[in-house]
C-alpha atoms as a PDB file:
ATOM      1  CA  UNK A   1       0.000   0.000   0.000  1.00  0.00           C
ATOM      2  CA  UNK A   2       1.715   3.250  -1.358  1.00  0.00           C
ATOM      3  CA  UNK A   3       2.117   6.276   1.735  1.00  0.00           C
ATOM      4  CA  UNK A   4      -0.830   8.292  -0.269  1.00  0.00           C
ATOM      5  CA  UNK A   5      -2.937   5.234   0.238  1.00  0.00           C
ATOM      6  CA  UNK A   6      -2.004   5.082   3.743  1.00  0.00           C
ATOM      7  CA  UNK A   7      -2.245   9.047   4.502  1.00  0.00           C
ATOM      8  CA  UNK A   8      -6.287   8.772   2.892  1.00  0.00           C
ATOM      9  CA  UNK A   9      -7.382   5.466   4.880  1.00  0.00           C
ATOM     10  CA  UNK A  10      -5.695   7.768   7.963  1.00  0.00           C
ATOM     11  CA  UNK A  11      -7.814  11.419   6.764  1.00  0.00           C
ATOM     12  CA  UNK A  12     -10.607   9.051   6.384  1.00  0.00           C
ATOM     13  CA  UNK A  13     -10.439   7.268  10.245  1.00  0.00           C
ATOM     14  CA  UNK A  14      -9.964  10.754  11.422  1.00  0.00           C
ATOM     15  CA  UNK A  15     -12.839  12.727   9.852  1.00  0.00           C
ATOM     16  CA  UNK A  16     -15.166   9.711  11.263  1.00  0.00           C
ATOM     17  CA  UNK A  17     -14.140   9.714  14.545  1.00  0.00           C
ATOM     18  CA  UNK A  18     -14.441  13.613  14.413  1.00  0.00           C
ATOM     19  CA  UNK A  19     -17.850  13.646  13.089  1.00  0.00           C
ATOM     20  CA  UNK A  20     -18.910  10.644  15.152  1.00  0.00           C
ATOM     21  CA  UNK A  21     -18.061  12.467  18.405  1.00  0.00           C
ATOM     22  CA  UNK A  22     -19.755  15.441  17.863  1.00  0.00           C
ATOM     23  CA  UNK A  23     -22.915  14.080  16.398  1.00  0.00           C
ATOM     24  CA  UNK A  24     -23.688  11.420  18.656  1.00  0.00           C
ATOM     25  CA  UNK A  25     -22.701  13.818  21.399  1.00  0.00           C
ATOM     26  CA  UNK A  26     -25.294  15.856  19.783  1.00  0.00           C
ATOM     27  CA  UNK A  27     -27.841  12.810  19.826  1.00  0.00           C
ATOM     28  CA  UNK A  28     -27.822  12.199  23.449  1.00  0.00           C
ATOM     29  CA  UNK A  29     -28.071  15.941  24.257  1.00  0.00           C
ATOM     30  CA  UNK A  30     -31.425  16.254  21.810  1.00  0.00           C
ATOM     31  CA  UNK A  31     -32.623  13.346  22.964  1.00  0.00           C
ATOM     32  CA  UNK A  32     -32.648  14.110  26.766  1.00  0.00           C
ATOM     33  CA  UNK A  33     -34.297  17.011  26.070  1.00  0.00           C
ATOM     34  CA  UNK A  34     -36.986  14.805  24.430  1.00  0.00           C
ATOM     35  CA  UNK A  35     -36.699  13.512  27.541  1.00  0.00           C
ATOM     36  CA  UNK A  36     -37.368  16.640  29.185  1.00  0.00           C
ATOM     37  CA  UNK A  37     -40.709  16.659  27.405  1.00  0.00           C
ATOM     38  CA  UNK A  38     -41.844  13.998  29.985  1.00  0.00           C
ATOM     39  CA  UNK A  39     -41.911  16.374  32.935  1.00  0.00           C
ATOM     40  CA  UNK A  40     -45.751  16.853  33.613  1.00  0.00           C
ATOM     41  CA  UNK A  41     -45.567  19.382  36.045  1.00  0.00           C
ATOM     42  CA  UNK A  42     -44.502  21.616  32.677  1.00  0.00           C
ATOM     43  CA  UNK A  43     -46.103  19.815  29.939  1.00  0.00           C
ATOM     44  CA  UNK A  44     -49.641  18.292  29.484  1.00  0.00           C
ATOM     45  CA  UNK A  45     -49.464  14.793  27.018  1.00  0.00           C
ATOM     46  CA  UNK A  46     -51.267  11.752  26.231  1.00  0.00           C
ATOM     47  CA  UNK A  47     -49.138   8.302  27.086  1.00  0.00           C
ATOM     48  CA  UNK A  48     -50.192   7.837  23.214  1.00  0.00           C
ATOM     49  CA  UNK A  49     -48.153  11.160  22.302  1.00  0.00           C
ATOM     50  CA  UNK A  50     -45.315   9.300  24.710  1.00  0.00           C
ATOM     51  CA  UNK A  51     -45.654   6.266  22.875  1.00  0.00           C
ATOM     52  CA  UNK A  52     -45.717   7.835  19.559  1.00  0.00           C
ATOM     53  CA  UNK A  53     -42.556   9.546  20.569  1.00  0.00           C
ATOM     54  CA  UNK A  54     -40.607   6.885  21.828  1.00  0.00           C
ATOM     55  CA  UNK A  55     -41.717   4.633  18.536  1.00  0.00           C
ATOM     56  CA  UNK A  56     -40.495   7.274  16.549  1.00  0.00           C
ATOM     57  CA  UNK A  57     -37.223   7.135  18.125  1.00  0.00           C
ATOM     58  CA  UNK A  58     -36.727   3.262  18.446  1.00  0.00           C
ATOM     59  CA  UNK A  59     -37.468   3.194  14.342  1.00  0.00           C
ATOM     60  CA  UNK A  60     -34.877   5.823  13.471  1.00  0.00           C
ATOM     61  CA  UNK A  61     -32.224   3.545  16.004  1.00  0.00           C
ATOM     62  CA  UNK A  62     -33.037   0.139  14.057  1.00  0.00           C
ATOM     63  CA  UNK A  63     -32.371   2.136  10.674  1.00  0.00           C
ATOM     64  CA  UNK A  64     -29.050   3.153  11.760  1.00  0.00           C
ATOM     65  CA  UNK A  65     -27.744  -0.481  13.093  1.00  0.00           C
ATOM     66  CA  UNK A  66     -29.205  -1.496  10.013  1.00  0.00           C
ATOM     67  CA  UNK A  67     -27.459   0.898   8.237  1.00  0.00           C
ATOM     68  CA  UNK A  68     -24.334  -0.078  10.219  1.00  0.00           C
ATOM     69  CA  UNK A  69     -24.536  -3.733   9.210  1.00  0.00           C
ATOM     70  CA  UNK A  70     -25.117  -2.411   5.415  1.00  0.00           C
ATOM     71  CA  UNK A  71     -28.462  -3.677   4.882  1.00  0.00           C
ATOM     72  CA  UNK A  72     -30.745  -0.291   4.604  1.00  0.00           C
ATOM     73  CA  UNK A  73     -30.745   2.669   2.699  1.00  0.00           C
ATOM     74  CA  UNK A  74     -31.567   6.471   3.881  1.00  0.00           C
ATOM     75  CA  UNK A  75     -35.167   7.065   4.900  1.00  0.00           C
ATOM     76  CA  UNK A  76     -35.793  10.892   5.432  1.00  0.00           C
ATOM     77  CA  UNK A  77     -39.242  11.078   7.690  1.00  0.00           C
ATOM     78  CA  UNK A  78     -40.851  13.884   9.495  1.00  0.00           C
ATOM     79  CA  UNK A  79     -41.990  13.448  13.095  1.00  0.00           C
ATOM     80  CA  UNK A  80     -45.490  14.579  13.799  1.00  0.00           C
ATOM     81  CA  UNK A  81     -47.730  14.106  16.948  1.00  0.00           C
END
């Protein structure tokens, strides 16, 4: 394998890890303020609208470890209570 071979496998490692810290740092944040949502001293809800919520969320997970093991494509969809 020639050094510029070597250098771009290297840039490429890099730019993932970089990306993969701050976006599933980003992930957790967002999704404990989802979270937040479940206060009901501050917000009035329907365990349906919890449901629907945490559905949503377990669907877009089991897309991305499919997408991890290679077997799915991208799905862009719109959350809507």
């Amino acid at each position: 394998m020639s050094s510029a071979a070597i250098n771009e496998k290297r840039d490429a490692r890099a730019k993932f890890v970089e990306l993969a810290n701050k976006r599933v740092t980003k992930a957790i944040k967002d999704i404990r303020l989802v979270g937040n949502l479940s206060n009901r001293r501050a917000y009035k809800y329907e365990d349906t609208d919890a449901k629907k919520i945490i559905r949503a969320l377990q669907s877009e997970l089991d897309v991305l470890k499919a997408r991890f093991r290679g077997d799915a494509g991208d799905d862009d969809s719109i959350f809507s209570l």
